[in-house]
Protein backbone atom coordinates (compact mmCIF):
# COMPACT_ATOMS: atom_id res chain seq x y z
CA UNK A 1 0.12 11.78 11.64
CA UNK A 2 -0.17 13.51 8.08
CA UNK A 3 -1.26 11.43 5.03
CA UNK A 4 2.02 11.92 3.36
CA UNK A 5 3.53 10.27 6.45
CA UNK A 6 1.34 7.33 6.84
CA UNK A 7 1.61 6.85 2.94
CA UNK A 8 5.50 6.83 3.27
CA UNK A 9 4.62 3.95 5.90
CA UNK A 10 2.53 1.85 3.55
CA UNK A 11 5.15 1.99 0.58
CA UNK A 12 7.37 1.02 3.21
CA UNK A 13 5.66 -1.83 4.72
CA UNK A 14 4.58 -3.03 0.66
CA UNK A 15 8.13 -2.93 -0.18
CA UNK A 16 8.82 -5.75 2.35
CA UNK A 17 5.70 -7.59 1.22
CA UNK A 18 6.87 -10.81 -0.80
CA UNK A 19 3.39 -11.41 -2.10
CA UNK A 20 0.21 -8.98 -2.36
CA UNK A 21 -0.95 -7.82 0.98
CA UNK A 22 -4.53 -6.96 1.63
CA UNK A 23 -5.95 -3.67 3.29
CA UNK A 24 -6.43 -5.78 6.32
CA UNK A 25 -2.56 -6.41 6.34
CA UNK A 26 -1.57 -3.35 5.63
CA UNK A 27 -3.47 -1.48 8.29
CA UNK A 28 -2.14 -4.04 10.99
CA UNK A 29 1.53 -3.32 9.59
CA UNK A 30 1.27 0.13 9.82
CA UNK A 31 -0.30 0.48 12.85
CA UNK A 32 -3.59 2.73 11.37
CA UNK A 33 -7.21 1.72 10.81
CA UNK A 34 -8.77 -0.05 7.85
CA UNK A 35 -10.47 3.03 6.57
CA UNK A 36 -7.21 5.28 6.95
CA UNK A 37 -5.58 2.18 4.96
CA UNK A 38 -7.87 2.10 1.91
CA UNK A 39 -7.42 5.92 1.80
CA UNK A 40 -4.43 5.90 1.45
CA UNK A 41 -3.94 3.03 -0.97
CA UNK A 42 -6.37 4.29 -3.28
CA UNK A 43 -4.84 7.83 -3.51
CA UNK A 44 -1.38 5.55 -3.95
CA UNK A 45 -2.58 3.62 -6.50
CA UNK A 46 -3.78 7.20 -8.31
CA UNK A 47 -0.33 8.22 -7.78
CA UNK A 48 1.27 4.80 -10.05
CA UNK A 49 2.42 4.08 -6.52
CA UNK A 50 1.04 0.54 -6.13
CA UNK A 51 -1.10 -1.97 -7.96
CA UNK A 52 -4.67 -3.04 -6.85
CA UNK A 53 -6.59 -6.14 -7.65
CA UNK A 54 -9.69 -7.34 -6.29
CA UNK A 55 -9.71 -11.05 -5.31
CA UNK A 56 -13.10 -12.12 -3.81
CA UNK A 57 -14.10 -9.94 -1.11
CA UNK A 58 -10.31 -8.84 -0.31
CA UNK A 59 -8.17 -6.19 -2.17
CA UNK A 60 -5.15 -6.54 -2.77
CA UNK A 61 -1.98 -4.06 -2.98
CA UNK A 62 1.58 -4.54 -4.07
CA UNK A 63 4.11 -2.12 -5.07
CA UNK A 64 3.66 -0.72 -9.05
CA UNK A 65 7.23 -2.30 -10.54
CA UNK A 66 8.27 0.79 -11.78
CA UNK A 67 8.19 2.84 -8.87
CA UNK A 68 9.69 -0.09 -7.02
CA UNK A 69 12.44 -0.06 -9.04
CA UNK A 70 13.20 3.80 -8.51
CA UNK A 71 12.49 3.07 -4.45
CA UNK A 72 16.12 0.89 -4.98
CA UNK A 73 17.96 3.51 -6.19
């Protein structure tokens, strides 16, 4: 699977995400490994894709509310 395609995935799976999901959750909803995850997230969040916030030990991702907004149009 291309990164492209597994990023399409995450944005996916974030969008459906009431609250902030960690890399842990997001590799389990996508079906991929941590690693590939945080990968991907981080060249997301470089993109103004998604939002990241470190809360103890986790990170956490959410969708950036901008491009949320254009993913509903």
């Amino acid at each position: 699977m291309r990164g492209e395609d597994i990023q399409n995935r995450i944005l996916e799976y974030l969008k459906n995400q009431e609250w902030p999901s960690t890399t842990e959750d997001v590799a389990a909803g996508v079906g991929i490994s941590w690693n590939t995850a945080e990968l991907q997230l981080t060249k997301l969040q470089i993109q103004g894709k998604v939002k990241f916030r470190k809360v103890g030990r986790q990170n956490q991702w959410w969708l950036d509310k901008s491009y949320k907004s254009n993913m509903a149009k």
